[in-house]
PDB file of N, CA and C in Angstrom:
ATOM      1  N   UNK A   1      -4.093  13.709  25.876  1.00  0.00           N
ATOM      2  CA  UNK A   1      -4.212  12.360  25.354  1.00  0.00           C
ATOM      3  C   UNK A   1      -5.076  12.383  24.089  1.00  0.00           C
ATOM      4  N   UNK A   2      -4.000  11.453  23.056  1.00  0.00           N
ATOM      5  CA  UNK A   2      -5.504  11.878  21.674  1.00  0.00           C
ATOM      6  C   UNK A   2      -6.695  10.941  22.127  1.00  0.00           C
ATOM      7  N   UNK A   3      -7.505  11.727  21.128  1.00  0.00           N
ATOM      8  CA  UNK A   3      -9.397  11.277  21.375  1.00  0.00           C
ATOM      9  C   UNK A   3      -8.825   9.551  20.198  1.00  0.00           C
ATOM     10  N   UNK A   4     -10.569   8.870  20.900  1.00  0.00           N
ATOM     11  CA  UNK A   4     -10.902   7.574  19.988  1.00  0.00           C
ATOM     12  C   UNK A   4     -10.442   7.384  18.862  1.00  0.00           C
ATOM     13  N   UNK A   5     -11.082   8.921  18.005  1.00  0.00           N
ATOM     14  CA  UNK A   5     -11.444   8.790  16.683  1.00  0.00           C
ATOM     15  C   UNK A   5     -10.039   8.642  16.195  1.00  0.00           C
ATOM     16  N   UNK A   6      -9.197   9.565  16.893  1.00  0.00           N
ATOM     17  CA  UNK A   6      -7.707   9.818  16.227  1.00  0.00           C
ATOM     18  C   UNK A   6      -7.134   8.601  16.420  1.00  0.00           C
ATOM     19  N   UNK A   7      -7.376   8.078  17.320  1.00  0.00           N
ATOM     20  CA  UNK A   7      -5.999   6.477  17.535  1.00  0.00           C
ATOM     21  C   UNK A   7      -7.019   5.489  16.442  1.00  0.00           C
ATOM     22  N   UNK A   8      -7.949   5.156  16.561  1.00  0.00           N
ATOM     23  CA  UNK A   8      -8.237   4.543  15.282  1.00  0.00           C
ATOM     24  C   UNK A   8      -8.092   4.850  13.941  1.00  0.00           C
ATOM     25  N   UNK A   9      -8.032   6.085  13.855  1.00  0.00           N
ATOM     26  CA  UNK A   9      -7.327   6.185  12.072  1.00  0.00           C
ATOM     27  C   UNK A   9      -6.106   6.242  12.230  1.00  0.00           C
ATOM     28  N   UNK A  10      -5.641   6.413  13.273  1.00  0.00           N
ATOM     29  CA  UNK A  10      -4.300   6.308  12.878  1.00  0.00           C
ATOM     30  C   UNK A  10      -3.545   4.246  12.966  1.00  0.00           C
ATOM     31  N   UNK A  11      -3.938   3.233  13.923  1.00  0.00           N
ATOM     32  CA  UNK A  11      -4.324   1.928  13.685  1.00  0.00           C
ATOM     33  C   UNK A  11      -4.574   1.596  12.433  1.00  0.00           C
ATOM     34  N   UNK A  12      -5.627   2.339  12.262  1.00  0.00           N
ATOM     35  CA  UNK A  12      -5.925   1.488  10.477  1.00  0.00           C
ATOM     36  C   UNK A  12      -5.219   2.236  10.206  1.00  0.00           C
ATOM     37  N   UNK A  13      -4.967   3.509   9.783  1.00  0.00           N
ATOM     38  CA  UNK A  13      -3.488   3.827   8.578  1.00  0.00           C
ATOM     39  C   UNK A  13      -2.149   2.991   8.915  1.00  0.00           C
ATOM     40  N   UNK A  14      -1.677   2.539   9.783  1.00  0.00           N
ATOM     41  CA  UNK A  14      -1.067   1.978  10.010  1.00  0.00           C
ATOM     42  C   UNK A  14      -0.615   0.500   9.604  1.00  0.00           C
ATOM     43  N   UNK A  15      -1.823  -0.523   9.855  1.00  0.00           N
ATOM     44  CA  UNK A  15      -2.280  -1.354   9.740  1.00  0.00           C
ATOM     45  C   UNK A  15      -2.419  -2.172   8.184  1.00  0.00           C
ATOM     46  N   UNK A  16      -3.120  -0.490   7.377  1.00  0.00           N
ATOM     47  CA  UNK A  16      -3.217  -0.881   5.825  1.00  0.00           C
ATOM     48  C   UNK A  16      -2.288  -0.219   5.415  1.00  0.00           C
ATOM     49  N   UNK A  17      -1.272   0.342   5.861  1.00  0.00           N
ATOM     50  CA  UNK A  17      -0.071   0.742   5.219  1.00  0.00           C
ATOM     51  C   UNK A  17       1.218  -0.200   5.093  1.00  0.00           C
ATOM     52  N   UNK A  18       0.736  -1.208   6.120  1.00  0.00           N
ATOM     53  CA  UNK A  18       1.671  -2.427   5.977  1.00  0.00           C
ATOM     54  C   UNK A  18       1.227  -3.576   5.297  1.00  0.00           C
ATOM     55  N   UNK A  19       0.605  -3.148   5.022  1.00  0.00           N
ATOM     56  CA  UNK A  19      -0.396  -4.859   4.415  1.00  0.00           C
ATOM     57  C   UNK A  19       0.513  -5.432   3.517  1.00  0.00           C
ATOM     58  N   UNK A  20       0.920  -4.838   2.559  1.00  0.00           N
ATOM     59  CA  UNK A  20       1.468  -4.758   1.207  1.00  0.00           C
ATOM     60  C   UNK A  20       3.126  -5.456   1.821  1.00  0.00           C
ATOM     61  N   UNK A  21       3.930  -4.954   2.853  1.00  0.00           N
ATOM     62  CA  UNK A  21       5.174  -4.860   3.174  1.00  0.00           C
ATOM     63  C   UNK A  21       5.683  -6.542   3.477  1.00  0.00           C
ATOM     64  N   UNK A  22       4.846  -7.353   3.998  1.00  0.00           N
ATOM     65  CA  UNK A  22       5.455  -8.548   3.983  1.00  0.00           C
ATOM     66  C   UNK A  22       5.802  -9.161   3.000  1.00  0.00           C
ATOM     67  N   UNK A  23       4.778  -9.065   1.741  1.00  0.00           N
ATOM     68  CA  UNK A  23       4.995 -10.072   0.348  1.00  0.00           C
ATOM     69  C   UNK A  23       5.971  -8.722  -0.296  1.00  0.00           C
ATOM     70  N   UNK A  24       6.335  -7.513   0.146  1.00  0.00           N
ATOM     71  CA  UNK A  24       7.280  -7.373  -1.040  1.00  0.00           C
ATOM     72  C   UNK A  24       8.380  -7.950  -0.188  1.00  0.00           C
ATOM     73  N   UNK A  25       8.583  -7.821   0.935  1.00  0.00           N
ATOM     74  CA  UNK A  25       9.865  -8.551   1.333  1.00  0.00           C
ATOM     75  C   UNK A  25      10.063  -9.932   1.307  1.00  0.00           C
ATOM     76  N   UNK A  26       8.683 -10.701   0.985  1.00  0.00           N
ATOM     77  CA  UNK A  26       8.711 -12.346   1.051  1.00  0.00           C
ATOM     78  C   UNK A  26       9.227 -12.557  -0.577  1.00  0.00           C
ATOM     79  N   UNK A  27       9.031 -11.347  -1.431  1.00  0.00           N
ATOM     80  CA  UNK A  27       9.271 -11.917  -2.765  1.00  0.00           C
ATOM     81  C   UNK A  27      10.860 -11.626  -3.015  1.00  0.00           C
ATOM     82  N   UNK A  28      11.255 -10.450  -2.475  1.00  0.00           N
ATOM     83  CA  UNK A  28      12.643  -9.893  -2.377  1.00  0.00           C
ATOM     84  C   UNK A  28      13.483 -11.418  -1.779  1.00  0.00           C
ATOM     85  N   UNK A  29      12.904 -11.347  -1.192  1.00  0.00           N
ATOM     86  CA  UNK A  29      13.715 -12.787  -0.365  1.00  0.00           C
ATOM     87  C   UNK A  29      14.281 -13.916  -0.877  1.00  0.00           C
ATOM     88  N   UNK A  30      12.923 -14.449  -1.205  1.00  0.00           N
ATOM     89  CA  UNK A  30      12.952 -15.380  -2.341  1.00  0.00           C
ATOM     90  C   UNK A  30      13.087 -15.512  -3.571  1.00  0.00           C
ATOM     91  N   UNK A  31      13.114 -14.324  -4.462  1.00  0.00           N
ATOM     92  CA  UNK A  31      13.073 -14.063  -5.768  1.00  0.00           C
ATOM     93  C   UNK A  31      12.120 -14.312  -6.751  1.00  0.00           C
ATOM     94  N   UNK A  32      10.959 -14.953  -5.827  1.00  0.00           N
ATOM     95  CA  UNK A  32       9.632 -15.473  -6.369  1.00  0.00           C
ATOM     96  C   UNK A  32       9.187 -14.896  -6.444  1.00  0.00           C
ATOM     97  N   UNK A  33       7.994 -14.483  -7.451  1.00  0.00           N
ATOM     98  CA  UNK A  33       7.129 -13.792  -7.847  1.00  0.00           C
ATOM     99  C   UNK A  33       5.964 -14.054  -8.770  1.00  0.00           C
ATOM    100  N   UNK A  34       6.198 -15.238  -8.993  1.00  0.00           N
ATOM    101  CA  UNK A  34       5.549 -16.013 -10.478  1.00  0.00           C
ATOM    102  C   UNK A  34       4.074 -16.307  -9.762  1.00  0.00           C
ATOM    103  N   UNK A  35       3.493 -16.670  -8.285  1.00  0.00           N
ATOM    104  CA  UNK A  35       2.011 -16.723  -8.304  1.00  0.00           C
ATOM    105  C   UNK A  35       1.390 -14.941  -7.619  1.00  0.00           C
ATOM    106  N   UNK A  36       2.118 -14.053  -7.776  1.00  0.00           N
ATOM    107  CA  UNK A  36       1.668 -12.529  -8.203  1.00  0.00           C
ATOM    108  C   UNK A  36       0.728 -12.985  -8.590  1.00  0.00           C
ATOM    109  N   UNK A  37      -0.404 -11.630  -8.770  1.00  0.00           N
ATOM    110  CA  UNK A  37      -1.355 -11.971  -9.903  1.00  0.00           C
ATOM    111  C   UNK A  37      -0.790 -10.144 -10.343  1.00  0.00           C
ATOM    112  N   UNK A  38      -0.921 -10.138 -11.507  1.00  0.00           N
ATOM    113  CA  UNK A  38      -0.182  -9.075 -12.322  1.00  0.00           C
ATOM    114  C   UNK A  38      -1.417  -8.263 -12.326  1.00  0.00           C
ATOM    115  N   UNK A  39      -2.750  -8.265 -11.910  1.00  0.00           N
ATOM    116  CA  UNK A  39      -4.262  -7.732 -11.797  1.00  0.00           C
ATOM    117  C   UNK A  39      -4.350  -6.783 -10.765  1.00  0.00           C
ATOM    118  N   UNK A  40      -4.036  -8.211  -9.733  1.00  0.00           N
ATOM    119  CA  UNK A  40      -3.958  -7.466  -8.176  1.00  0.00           C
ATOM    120  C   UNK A  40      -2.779  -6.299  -8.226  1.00  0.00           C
ATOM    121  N   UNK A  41      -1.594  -6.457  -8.252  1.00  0.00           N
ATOM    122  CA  UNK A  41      -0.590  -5.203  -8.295  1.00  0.00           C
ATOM    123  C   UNK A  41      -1.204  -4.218  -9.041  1.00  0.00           C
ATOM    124  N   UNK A  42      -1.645  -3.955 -10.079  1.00  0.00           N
ATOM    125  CA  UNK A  42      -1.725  -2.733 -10.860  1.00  0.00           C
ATOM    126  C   UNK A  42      -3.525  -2.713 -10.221  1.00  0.00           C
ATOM    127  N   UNK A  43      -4.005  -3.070 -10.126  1.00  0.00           N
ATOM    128  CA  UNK A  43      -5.469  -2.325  -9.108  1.00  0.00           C
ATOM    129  C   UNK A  43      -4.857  -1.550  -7.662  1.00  0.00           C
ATOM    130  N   UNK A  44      -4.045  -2.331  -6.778  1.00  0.00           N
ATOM    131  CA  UNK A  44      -3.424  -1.796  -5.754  1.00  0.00           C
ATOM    132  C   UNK A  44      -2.770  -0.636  -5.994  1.00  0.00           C
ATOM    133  N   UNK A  45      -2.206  -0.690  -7.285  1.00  0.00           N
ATOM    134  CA  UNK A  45      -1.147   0.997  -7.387  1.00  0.00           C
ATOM    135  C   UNK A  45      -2.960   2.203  -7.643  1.00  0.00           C
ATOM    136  N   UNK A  46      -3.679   1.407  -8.911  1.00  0.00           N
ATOM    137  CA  UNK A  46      -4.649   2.526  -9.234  1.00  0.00           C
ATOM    138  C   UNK A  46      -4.976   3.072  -7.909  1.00  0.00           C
ATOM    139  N   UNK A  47      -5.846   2.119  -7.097  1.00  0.00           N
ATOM    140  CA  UNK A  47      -6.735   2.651  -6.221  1.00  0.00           C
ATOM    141  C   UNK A  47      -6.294   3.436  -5.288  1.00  0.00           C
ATOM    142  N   UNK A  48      -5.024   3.387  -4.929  1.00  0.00           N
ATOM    143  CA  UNK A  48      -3.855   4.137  -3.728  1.00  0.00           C
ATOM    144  C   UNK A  48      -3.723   5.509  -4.357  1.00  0.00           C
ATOM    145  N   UNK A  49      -3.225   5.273  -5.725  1.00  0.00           N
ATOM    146  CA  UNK A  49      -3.044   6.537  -6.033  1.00  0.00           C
ATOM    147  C   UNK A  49      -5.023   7.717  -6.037  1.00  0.00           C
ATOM    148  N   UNK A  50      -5.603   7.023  -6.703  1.00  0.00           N
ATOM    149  CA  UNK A  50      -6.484   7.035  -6.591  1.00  0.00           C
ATOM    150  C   UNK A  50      -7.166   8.381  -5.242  1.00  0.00           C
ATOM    151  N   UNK A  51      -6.797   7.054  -3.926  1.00  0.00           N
ATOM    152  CA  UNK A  51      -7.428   7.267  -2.593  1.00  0.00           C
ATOM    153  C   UNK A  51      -6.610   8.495  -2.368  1.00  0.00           C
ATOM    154  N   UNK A  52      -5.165   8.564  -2.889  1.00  0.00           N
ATOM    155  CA  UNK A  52      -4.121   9.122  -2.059  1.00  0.00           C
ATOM    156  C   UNK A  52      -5.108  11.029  -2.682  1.00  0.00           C
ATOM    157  N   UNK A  53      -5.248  10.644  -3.999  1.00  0.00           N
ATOM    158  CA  UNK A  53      -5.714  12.093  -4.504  1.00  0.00           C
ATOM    159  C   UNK A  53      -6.891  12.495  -3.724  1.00  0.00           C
ATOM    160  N   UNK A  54      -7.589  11.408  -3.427  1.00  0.00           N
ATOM    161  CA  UNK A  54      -9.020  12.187  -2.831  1.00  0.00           C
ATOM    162  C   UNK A  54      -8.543  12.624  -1.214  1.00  0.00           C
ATOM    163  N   UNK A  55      -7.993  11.627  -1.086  1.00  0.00           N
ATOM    164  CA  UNK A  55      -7.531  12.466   0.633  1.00  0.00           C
ATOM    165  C   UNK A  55      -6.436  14.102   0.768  1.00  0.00           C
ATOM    166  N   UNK A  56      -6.159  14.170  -0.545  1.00  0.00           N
ATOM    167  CA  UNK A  56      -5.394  15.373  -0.556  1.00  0.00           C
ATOM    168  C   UNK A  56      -6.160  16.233  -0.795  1.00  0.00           C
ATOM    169  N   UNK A  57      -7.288  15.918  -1.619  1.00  0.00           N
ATOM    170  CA  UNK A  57      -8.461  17.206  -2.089  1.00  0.00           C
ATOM    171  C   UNK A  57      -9.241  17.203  -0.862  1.00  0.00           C
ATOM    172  N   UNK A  58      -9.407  15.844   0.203  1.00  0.00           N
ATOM    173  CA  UNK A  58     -10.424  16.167   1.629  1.00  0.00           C
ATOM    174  C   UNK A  58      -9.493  16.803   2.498  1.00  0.00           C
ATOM    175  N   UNK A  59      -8.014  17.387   2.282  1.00  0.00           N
ATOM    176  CA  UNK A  59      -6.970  17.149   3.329  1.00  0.00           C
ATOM    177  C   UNK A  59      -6.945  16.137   4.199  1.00  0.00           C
ATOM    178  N   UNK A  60      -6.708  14.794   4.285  1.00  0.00           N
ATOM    179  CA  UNK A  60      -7.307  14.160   5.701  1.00  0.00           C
ATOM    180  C   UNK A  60      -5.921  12.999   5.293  1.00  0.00           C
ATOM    181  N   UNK A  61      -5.054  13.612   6.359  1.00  0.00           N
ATOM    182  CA  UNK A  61      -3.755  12.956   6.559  1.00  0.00           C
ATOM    183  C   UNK A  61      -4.085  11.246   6.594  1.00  0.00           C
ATOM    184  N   UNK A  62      -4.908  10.840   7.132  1.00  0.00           N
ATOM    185  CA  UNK A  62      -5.215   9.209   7.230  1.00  0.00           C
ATOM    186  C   UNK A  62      -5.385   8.800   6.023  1.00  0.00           C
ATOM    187  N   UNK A  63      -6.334   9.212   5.060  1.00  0.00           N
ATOM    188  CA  UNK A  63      -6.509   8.898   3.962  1.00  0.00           C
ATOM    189  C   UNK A  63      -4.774   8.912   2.824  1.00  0.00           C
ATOM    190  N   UNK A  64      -4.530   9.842   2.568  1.00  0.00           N
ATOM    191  CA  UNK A  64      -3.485  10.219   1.748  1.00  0.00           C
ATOM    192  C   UNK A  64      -2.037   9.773   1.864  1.00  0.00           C
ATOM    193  N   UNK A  65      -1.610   9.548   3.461  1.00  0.00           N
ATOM    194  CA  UNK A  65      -0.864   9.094   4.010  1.00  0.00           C
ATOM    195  C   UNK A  65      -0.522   7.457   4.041  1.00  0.00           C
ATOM    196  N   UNK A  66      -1.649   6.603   4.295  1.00  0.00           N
ATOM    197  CA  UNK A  66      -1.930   5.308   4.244  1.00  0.00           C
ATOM    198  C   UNK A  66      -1.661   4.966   2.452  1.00  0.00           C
ATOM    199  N   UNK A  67      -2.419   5.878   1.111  1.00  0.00           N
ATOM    200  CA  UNK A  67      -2.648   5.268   0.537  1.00  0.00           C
ATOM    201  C   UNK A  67      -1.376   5.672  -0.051  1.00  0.00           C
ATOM    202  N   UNK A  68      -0.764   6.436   0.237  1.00  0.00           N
ATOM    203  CA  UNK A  68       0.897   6.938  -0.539  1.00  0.00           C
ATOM    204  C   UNK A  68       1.331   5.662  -0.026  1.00  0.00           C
ATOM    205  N   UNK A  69       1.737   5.004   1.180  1.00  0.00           N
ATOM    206  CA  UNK A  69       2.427   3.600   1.360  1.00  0.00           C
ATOM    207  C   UNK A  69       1.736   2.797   0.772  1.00  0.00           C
ATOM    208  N   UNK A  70       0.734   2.757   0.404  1.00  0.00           N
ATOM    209  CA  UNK A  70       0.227   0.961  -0.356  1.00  0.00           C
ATOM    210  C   UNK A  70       0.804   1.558  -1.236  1.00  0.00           C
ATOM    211  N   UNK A  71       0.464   2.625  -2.247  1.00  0.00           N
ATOM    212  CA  UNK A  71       1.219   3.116  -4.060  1.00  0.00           C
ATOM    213  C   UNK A  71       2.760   2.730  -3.787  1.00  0.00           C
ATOM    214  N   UNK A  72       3.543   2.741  -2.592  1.00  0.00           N
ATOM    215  CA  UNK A  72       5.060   2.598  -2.562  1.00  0.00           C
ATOM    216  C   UNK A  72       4.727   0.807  -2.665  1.00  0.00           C
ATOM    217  N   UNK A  73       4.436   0.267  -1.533  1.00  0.00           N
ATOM    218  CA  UNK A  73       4.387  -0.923  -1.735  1.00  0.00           C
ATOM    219  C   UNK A  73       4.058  -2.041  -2.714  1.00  0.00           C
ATOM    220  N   UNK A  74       2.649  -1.233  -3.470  1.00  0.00           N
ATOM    221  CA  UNK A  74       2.785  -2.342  -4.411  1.00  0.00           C
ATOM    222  C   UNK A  74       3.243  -2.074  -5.958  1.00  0.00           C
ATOM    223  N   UNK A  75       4.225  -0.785  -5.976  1.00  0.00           N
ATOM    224  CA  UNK A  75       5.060  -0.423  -6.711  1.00  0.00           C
ATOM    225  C   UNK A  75       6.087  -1.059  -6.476  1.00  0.00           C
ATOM    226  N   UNK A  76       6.596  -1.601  -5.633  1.00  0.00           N
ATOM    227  CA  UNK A  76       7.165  -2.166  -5.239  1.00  0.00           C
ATOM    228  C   UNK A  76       6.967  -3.628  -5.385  1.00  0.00           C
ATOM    229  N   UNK A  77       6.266  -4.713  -5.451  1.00  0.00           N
ATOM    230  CA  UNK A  77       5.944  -5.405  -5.901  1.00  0.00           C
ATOM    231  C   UNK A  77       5.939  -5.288  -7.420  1.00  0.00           C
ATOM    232  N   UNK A  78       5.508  -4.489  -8.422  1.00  0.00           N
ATOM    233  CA  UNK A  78       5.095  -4.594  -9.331  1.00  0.00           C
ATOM    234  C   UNK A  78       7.294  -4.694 -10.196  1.00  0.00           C
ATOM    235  N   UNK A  79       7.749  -3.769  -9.545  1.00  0.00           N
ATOM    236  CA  UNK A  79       8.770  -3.925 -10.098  1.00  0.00           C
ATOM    237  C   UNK A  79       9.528  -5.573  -9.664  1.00  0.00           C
ATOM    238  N   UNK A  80       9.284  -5.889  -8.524  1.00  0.00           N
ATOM    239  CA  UNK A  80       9.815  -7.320  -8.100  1.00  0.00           C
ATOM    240  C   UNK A  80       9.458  -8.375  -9.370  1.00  0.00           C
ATOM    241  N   UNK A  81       7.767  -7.962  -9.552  1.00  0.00           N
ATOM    242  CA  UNK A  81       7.299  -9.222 -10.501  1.00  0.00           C
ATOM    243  C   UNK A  81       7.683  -8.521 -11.778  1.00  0.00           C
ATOM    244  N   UNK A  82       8.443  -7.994 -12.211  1.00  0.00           N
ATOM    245  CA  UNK A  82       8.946  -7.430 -13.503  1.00  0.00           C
ATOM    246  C   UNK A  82      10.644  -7.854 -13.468  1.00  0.00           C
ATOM    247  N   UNK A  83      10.954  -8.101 -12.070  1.00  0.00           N
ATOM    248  CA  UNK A  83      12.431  -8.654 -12.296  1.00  0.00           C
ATOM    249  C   UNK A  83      12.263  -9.949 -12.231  1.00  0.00           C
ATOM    250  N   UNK A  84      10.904 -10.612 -11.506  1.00  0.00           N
ATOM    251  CA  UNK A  84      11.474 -12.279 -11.103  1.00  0.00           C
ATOM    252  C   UNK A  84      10.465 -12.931 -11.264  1.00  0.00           C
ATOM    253  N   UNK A  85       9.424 -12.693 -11.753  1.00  0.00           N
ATOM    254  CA  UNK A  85       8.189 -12.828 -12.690  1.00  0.00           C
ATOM    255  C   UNK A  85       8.220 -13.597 -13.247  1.00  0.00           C
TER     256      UNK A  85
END
């Protein structure tokens, strides 16, 4: 059975790997995108990519793993508010 430590990083990787996934599908949906803030998306891609590098230089699958899905997600967004923006 995994230990504590492991089911909680894996919860939060989980958890903050979806964060991002409702509003790109709420904007896909709707085609809305216009109250984006064009700030928030491009801080969300930096810092992911960002996190994703330092967890590859700590090896630590929670880190790198989680922050590769926010970089998809709010790449994902960022192209939405570039089509419907």
């Amino acid at each position: 059975m995994p230990d504590l430590m492991f089911l909680l990083g894996l919860s939060g990787s989980i958890t903050a790997s979806i964060l991002f996934f409702p509003q790109v599908w709420a904007s896909y949906r709707t085609k809305r995108t216009k109250d984006l803030s064009w700030a928030v998306i491009l801080i969300g891609i930096i810092n992911g990519a960002i996190w994703t590098v330092y967890g590859l230089l700590k090896a630590d699958m929670f880190i790198y793993a989680t922050n590769s899905m926010i970089v998809i997600a709010t790449s994902m967004l960022l192209m939405l508010k570039r089509k419907y923006g």
